[in-house]
PDB file of N, CA and C in Angstrom:
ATOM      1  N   UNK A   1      59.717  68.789  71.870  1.00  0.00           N
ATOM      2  CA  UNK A   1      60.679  68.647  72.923  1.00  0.00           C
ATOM      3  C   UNK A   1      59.978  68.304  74.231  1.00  0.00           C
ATOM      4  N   UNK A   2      59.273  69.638  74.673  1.00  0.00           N
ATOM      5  CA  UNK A   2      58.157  68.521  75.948  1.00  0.00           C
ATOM      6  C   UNK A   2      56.536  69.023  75.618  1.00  0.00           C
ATOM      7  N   UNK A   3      56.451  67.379  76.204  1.00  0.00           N
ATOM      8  CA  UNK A   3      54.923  66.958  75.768  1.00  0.00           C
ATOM      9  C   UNK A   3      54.124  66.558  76.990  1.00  0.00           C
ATOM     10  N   UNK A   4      53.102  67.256  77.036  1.00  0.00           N
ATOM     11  CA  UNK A   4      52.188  67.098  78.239  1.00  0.00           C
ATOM     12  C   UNK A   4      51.728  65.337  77.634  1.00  0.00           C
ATOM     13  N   UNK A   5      51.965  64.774  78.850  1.00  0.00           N
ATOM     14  CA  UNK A   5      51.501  63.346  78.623  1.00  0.00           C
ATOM     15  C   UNK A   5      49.664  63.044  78.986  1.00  0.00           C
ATOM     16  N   UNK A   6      49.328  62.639  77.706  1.00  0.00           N
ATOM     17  CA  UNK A   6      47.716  62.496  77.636  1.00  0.00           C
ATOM     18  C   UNK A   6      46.980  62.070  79.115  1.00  0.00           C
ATOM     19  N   UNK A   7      47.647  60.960  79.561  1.00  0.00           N
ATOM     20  CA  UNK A   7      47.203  60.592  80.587  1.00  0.00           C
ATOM     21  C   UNK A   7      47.072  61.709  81.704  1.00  0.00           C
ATOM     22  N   UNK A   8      47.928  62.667  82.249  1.00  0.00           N
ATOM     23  CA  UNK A   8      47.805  63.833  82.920  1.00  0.00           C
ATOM     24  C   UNK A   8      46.827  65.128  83.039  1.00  0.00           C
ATOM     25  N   UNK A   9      46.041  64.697  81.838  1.00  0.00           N
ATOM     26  CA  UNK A   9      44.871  65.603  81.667  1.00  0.00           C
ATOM     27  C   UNK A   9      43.889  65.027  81.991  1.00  0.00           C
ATOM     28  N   UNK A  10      42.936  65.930  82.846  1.00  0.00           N
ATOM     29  CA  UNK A  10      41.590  65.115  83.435  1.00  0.00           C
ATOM     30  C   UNK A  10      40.748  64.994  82.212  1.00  0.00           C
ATOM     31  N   UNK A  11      39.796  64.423  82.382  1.00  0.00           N
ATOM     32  CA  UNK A  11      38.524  64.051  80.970  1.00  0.00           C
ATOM     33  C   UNK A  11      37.504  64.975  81.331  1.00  0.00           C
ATOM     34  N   UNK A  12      37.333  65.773  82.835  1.00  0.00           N
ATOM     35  CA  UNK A  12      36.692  66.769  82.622  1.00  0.00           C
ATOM     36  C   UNK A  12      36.915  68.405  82.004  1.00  0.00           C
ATOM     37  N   UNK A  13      37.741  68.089  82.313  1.00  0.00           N
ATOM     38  CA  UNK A  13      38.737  69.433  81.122  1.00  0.00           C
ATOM     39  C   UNK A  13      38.973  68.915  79.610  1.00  0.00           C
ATOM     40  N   UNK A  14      38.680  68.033  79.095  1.00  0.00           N
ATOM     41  CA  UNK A  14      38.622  68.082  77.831  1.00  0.00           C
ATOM     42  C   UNK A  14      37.446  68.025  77.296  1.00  0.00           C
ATOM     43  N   UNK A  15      35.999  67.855  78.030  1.00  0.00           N
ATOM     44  CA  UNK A  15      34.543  67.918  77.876  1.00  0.00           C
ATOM     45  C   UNK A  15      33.818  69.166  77.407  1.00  0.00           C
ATOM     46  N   UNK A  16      34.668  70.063  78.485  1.00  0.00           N
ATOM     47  CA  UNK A  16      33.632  71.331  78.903  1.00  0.00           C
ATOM     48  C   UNK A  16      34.304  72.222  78.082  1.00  0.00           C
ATOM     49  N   UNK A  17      33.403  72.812  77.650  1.00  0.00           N
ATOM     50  CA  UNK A  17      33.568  73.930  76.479  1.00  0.00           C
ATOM     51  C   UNK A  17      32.779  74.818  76.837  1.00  0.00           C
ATOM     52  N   UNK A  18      32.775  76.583  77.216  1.00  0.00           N
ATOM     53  CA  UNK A  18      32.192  77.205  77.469  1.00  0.00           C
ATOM     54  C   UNK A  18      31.302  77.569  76.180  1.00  0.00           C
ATOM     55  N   UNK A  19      30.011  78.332  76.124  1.00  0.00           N
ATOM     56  CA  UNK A  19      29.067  78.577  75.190  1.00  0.00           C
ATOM     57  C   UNK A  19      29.721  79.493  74.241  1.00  0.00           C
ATOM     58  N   UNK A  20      29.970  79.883  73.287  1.00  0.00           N
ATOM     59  CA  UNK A  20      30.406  81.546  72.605  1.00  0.00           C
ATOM     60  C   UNK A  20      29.201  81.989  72.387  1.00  0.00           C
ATOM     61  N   UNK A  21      29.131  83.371  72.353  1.00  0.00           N
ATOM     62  CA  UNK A  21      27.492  84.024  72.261  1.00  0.00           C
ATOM     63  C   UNK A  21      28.284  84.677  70.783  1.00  0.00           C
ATOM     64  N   UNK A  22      26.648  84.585  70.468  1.00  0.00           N
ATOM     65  CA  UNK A  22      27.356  84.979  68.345  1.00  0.00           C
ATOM     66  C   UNK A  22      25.894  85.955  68.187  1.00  0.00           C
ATOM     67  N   UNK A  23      26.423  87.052  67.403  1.00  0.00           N
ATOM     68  CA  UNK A  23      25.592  88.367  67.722  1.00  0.00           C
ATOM     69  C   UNK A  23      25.624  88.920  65.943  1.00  0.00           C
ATOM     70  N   UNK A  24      24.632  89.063  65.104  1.00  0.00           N
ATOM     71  CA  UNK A  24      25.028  89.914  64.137  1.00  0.00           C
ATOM     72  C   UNK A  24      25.128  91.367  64.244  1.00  0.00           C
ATOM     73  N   UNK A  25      25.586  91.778  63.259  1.00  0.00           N
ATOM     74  CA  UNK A  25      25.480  93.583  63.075  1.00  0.00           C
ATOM     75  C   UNK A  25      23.980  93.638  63.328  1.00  0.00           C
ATOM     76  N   UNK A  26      23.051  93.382  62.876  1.00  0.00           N
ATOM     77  CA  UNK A  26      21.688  94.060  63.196  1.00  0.00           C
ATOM     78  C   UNK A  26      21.538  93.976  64.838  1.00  0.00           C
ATOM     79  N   UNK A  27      21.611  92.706  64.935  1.00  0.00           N
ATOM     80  CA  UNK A  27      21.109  92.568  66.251  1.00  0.00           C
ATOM     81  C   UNK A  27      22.138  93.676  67.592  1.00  0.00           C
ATOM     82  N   UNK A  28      23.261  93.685  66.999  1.00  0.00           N
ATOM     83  CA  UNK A  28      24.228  95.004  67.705  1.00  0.00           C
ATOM     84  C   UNK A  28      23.680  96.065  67.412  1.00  0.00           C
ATOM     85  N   UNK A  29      23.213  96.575  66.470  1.00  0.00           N
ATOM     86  CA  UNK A  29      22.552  98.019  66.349  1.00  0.00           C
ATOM     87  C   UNK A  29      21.455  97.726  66.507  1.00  0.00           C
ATOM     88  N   UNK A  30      20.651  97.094  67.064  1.00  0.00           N
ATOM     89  CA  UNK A  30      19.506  97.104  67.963  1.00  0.00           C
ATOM     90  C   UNK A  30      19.306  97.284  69.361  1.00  0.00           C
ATOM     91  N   UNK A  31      20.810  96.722  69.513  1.00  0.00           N
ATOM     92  CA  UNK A  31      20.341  96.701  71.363  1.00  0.00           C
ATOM     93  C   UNK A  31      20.745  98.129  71.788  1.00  0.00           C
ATOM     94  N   UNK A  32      20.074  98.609  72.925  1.00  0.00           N
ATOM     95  CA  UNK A  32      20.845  99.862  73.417  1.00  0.00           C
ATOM     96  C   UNK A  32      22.358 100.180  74.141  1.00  0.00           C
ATOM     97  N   UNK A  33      22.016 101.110  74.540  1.00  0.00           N
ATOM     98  CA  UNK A  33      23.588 101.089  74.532  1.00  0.00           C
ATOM     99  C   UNK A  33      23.666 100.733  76.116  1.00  0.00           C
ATOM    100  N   UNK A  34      23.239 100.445  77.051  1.00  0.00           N
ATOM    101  CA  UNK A  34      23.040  99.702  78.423  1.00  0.00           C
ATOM    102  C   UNK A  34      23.311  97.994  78.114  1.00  0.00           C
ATOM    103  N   UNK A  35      22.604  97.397  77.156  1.00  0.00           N
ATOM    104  CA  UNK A  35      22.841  96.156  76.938  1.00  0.00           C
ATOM    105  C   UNK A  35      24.460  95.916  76.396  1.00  0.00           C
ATOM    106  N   UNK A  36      24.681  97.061  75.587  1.00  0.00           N
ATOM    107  CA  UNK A  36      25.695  96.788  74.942  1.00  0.00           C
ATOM    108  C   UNK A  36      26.836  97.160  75.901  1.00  0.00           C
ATOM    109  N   UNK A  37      26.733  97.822  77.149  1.00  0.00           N
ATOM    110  CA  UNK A  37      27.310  97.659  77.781  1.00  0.00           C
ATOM    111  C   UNK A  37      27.623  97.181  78.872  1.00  0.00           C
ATOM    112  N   UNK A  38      26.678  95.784  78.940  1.00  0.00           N
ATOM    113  CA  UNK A  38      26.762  95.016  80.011  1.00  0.00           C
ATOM    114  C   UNK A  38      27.595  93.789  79.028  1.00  0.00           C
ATOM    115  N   UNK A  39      26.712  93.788  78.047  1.00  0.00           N
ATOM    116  CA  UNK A  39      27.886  92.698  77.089  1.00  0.00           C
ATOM    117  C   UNK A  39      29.409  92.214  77.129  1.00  0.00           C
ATOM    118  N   UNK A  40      29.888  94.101  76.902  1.00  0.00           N
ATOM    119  CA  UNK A  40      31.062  94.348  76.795  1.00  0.00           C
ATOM    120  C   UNK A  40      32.241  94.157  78.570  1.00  0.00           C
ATOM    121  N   UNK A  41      31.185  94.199  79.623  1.00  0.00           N
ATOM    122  CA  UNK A  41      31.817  93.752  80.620  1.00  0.00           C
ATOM    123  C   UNK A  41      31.190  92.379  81.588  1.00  0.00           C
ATOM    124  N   UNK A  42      30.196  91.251  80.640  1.00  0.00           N
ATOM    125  CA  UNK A  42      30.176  90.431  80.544  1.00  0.00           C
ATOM    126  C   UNK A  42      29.179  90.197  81.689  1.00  0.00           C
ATOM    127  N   UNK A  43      28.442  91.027  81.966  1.00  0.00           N
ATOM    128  CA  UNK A  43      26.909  90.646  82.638  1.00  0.00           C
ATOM    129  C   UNK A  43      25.918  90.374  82.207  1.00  0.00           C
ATOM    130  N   UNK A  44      25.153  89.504  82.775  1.00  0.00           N
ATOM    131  CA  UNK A  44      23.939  89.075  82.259  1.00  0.00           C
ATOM    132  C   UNK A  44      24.027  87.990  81.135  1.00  0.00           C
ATOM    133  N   UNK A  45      25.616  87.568  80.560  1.00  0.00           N
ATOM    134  CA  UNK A  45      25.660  86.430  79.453  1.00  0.00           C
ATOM    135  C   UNK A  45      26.511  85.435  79.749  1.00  0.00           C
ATOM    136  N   UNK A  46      26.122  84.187  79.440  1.00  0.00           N
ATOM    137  CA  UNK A  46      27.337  83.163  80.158  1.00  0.00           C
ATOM    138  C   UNK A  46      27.768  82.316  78.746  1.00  0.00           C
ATOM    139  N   UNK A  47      29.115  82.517  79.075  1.00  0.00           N
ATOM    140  CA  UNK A  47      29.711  82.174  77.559  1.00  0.00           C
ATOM    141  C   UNK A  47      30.739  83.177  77.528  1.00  0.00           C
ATOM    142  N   UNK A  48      31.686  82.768  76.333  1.00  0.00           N
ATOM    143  CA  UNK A  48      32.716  83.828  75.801  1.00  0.00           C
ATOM    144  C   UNK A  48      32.436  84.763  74.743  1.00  0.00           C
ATOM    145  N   UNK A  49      32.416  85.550  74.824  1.00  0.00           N
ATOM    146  CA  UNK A  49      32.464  86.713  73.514  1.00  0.00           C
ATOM    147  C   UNK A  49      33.734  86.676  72.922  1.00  0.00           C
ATOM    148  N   UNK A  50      33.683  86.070  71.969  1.00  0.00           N
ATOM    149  CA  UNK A  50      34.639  86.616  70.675  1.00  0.00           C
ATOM    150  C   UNK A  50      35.489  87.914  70.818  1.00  0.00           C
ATOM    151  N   UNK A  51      36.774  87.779  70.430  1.00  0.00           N
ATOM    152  CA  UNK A  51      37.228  89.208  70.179  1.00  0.00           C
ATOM    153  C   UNK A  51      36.372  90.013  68.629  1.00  0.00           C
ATOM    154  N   UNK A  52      36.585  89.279  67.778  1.00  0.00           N
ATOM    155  CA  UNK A  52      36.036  90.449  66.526  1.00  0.00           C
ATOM    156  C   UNK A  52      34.494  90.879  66.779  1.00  0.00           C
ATOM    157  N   UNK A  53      33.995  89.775  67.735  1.00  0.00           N
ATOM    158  CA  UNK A  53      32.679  89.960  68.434  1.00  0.00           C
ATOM    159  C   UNK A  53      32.637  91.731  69.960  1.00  0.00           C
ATOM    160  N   UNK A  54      33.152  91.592  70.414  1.00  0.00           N
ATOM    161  CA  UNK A  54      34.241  92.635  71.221  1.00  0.00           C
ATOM    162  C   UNK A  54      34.456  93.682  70.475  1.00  0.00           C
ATOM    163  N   UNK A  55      35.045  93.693  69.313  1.00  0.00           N
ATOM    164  CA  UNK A  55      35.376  95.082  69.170  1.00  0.00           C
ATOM    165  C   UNK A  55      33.855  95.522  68.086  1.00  0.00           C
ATOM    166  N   UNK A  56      33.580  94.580  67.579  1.00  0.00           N
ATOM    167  CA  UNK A  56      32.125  95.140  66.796  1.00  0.00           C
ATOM    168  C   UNK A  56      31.318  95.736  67.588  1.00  0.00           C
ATOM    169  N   UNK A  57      31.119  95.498  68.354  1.00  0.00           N
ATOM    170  CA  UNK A  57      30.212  96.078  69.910  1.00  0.00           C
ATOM    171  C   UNK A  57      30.682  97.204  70.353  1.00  0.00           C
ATOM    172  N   UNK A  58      32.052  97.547  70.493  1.00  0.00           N
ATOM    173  CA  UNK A  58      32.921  98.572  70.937  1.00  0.00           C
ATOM    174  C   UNK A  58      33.715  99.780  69.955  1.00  0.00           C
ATOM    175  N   UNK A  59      33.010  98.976  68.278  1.00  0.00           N
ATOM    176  CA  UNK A  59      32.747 100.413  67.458  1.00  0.00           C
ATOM    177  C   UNK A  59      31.336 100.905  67.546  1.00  0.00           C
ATOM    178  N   UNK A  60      30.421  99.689  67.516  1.00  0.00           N
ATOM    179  CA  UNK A  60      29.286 100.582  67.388  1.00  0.00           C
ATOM    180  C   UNK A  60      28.909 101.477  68.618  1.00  0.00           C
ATOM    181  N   UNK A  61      29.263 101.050  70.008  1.00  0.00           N
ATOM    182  CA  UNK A  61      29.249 102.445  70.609  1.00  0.00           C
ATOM    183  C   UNK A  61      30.063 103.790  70.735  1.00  0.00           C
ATOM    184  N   UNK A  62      31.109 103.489  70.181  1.00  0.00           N
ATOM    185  CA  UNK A  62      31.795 104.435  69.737  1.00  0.00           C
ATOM    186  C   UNK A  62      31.702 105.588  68.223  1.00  0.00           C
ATOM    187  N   UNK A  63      30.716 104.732  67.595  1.00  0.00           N
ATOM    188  CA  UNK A  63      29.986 105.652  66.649  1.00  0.00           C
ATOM    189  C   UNK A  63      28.500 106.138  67.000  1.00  0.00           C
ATOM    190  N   UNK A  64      27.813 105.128  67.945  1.00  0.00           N
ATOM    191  CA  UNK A  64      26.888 106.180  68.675  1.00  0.00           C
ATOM    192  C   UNK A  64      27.226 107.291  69.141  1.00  0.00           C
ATOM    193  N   UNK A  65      28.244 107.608  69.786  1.00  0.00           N
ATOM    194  CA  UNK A  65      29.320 108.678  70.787  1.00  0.00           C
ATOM    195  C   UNK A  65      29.939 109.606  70.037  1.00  0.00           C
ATOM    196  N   UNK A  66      29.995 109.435  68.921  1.00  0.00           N
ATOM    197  CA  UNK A  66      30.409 109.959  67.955  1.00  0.00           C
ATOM    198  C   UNK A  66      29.476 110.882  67.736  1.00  0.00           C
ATOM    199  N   UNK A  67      28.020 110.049  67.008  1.00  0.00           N
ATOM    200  CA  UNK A  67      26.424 110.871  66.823  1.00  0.00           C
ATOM    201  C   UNK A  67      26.257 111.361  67.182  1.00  0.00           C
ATOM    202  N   UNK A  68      25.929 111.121  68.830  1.00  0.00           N
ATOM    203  CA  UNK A  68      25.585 112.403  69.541  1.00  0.00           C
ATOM    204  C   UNK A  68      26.126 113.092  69.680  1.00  0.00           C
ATOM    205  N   UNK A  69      27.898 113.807  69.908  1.00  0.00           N
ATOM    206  CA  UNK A  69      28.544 114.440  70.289  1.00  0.00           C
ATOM    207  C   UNK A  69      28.733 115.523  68.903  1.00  0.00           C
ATOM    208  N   UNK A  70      28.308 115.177  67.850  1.00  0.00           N
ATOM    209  CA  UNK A  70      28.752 115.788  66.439  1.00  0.00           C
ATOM    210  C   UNK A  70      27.138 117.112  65.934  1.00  0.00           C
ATOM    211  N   UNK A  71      26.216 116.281  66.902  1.00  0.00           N
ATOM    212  CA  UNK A  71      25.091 117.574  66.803  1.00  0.00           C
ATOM    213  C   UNK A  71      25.172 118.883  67.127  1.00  0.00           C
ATOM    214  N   UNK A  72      25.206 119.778  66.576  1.00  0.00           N
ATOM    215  CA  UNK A  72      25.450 121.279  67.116  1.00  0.00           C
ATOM    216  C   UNK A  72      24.706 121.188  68.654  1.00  0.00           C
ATOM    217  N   UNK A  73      24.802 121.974  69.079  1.00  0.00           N
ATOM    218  CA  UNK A  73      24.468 122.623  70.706  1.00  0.00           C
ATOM    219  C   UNK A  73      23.544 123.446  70.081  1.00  0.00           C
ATOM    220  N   UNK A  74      22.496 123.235  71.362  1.00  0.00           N
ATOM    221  CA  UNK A  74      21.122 124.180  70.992  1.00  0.00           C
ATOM    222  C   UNK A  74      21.176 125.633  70.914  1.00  0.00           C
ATOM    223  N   UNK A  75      22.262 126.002  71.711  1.00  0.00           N
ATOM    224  CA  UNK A  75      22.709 127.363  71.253  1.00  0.00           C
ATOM    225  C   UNK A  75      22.993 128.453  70.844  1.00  0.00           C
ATOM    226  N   UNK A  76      23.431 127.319  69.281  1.00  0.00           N
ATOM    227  CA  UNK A  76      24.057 128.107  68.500  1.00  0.00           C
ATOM    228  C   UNK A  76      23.226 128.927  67.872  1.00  0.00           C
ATOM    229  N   UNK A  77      22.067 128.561  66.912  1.00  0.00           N
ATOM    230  CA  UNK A  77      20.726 129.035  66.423  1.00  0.00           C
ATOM    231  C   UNK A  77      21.054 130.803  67.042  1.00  0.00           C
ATOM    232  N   UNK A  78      20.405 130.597  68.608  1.00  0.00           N
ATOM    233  CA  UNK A  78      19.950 131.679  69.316  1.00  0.00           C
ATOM    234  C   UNK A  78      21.091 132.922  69.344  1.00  0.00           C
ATOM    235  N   UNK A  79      22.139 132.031  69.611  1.00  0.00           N
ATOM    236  CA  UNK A  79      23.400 133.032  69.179  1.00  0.00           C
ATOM    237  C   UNK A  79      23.984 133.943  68.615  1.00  0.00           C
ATOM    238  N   UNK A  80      23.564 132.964  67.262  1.00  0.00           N
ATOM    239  CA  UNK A  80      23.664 133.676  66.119  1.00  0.00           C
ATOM    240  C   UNK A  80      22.752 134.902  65.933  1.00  0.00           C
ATOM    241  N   UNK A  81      21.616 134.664  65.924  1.00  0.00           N
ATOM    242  CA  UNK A  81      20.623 136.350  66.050  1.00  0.00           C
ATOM    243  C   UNK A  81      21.292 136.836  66.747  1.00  0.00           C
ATOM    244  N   UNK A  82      20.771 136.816  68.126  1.00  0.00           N
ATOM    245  CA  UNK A  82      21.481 138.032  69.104  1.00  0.00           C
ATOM    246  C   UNK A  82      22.979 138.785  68.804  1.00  0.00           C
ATOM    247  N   UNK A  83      23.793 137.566  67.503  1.00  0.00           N
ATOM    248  CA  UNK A  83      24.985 138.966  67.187  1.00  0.00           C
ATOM    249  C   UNK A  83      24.686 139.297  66.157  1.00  0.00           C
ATOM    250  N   UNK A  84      23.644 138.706  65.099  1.00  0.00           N
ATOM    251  CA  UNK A  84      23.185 139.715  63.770  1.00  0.00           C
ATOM    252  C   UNK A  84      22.279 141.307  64.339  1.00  0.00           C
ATOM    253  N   UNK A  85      21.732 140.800  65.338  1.00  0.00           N
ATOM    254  CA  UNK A  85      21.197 142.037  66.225  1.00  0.00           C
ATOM    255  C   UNK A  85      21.710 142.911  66.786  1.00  0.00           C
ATOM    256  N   UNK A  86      22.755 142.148  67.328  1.00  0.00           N
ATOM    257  CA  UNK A  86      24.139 143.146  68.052  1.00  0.00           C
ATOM    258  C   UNK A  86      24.855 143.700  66.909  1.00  0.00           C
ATOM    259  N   UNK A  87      25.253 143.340  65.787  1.00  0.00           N
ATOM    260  CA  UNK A  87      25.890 143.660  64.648  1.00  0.00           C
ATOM    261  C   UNK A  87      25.077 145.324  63.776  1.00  0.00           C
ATOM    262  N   UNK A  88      23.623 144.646  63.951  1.00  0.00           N
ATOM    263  CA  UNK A  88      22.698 145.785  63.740  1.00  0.00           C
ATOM    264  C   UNK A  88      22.334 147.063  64.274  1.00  0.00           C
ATOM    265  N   UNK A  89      22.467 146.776  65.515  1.00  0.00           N
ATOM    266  CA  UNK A  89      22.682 147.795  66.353  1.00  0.00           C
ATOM    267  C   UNK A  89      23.947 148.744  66.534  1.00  0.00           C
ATOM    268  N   UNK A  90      24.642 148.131  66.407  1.00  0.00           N
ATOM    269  CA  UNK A  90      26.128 149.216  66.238  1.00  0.00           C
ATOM    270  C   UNK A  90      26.339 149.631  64.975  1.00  0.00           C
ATOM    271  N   UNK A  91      26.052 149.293  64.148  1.00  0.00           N
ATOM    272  CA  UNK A  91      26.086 150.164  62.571  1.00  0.00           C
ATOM    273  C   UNK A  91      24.755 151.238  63.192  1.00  0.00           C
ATOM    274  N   UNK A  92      23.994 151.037  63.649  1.00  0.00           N
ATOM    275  CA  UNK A  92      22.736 151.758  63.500  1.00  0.00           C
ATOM    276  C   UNK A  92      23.498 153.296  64.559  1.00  0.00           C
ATOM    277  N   UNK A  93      23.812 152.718  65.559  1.00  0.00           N
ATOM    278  CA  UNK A  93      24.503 153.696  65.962  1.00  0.00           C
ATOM    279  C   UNK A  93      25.742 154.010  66.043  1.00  0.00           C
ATOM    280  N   UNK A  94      26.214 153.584  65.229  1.00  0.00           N
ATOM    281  CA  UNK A  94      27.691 154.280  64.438  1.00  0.00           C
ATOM    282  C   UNK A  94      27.118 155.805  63.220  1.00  0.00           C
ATOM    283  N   UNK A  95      26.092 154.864  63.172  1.00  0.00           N
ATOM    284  CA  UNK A  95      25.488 156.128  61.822  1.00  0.00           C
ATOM    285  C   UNK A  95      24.792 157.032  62.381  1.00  0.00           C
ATOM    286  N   UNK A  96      23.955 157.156  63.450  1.00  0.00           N
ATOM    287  CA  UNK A  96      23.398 157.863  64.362  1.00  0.00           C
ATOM    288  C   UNK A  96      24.635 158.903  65.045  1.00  0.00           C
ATOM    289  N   UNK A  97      25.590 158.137  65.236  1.00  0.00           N
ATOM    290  CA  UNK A  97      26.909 159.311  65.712  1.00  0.00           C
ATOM    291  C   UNK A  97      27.216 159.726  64.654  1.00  0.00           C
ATOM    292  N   UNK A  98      27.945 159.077  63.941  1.00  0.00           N
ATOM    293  CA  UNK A  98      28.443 160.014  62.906  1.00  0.00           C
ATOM    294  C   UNK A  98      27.121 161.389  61.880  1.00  0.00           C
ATOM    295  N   UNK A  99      26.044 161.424  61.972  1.00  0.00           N
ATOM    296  CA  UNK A  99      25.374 162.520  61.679  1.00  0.00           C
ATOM    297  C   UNK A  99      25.378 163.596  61.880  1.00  0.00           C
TER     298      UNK A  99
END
């Protein structure tokens, strides 16, 4: 029904094609997660990133985030004694009273 007429388009807009940057899985789980997040808001690269390119980048830091956040806390270890100790101690003197 309507048709942009050929002539109306400049010849420099039908030339220029921006670069796409093309990235495998290795090379994504190589870079850190600073690169990978300059990627993701498009510093330091000139060209378009892909969407399936985009979100591959934006699971793997989201399963880094994942990693780290899923390690126990140094904590816990120490914790744990001090209430097998505390646990020990009140039987010890539960039985000490009751004698």
């Amino acid at each position: 029904m309507y048709e942009i007429p050929k002539k109306l388009i400049p010849d420099s807009a039908k030339e220029y094609r921006p670069p796409r940057i093309k990235l495998t899985l290795q090379e994504i789980k190589s870079l850190s997660d600073d690169e990978l997040l300059m990627l993701l808001s498009g510093e330091g690269q000139n060209g378009v990133i892909p969407a399936p390119l985009l979100q591959a980048i934006s699971y793997e830091l989201t399963s880094r985030q994942i990693q780290r956040s899923s390690k126990p806390h140094w904590t816990i270890i120490p914790t744990f004694f001090v209430a097998c100790i505390a646990a020990i101690a009140t039987l010890i003197s539960i039985y000490i009273s009751l004698r």
